[in-house]
Protein backbone atom coordinates (compact mmCIF):
# COMPACT_ATOMS: atom_id res chain seq x y z
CA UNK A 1 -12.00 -29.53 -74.76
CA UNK A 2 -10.97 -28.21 -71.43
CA UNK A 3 -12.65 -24.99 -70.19
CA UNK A 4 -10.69 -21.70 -69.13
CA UNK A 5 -11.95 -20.11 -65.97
CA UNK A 6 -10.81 -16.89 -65.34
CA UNK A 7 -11.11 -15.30 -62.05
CA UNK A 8 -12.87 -12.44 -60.86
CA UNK A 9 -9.94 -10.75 -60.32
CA UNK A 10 -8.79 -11.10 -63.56
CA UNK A 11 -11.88 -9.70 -65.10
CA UNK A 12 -11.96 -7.53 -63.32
CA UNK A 13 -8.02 -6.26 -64.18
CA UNK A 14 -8.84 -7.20 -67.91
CA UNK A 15 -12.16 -5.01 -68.05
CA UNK A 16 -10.20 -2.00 -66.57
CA UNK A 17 -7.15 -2.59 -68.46
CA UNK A 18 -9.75 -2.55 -71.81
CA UNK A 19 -11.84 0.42 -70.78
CA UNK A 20 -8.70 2.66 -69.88
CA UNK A 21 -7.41 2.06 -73.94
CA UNK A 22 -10.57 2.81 -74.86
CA UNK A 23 -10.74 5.54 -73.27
CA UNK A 24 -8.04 6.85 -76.07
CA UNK A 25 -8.41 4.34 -78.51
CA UNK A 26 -11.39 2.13 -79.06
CA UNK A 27 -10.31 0.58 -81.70
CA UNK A 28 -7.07 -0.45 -80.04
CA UNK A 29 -8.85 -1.79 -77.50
CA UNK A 30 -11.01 -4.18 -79.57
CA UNK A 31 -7.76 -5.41 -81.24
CA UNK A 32 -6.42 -6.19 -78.13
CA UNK A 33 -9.73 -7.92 -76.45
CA UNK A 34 -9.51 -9.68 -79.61
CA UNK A 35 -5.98 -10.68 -79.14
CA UNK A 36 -6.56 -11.97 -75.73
CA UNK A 37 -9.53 -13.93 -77.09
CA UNK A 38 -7.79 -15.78 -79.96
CA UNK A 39 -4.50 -16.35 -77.51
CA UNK A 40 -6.49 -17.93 -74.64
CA UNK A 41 -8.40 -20.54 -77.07
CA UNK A 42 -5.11 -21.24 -78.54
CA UNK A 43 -4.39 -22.28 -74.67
CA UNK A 44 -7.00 -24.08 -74.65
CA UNK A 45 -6.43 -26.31 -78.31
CA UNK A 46 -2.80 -26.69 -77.25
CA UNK A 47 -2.23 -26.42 -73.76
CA UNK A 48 1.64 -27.08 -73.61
CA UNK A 49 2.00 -24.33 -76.05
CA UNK A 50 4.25 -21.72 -74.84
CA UNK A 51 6.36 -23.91 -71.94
């Protein structure tokens, strides 16, 4: 199965993106962390998915 390598720049966005919801809502942010996890592995199952 192919690998998904995200950049640092885009962990870094992600992380900040996650801790500013949390910062309200931890909760939400879990679901969406979650979210992104379960979407990017579909990505990587079935990478024409979505084009």
């Amino acid at each position: 199965m192919p690998r998904l390598e995200w950049t640092q720049t885009a962990k870094s966005d992600l992380y900040a993106i996650l801790e500013f919801i949390a910062d309200d809502n931890v909760s939400a942010a879990q679901r969406l962390k979650n979210t992104i996890d379960k979407d990017t592995n579909h990505l990587l199952i079935f990478p024409s998915m979505g084009r």
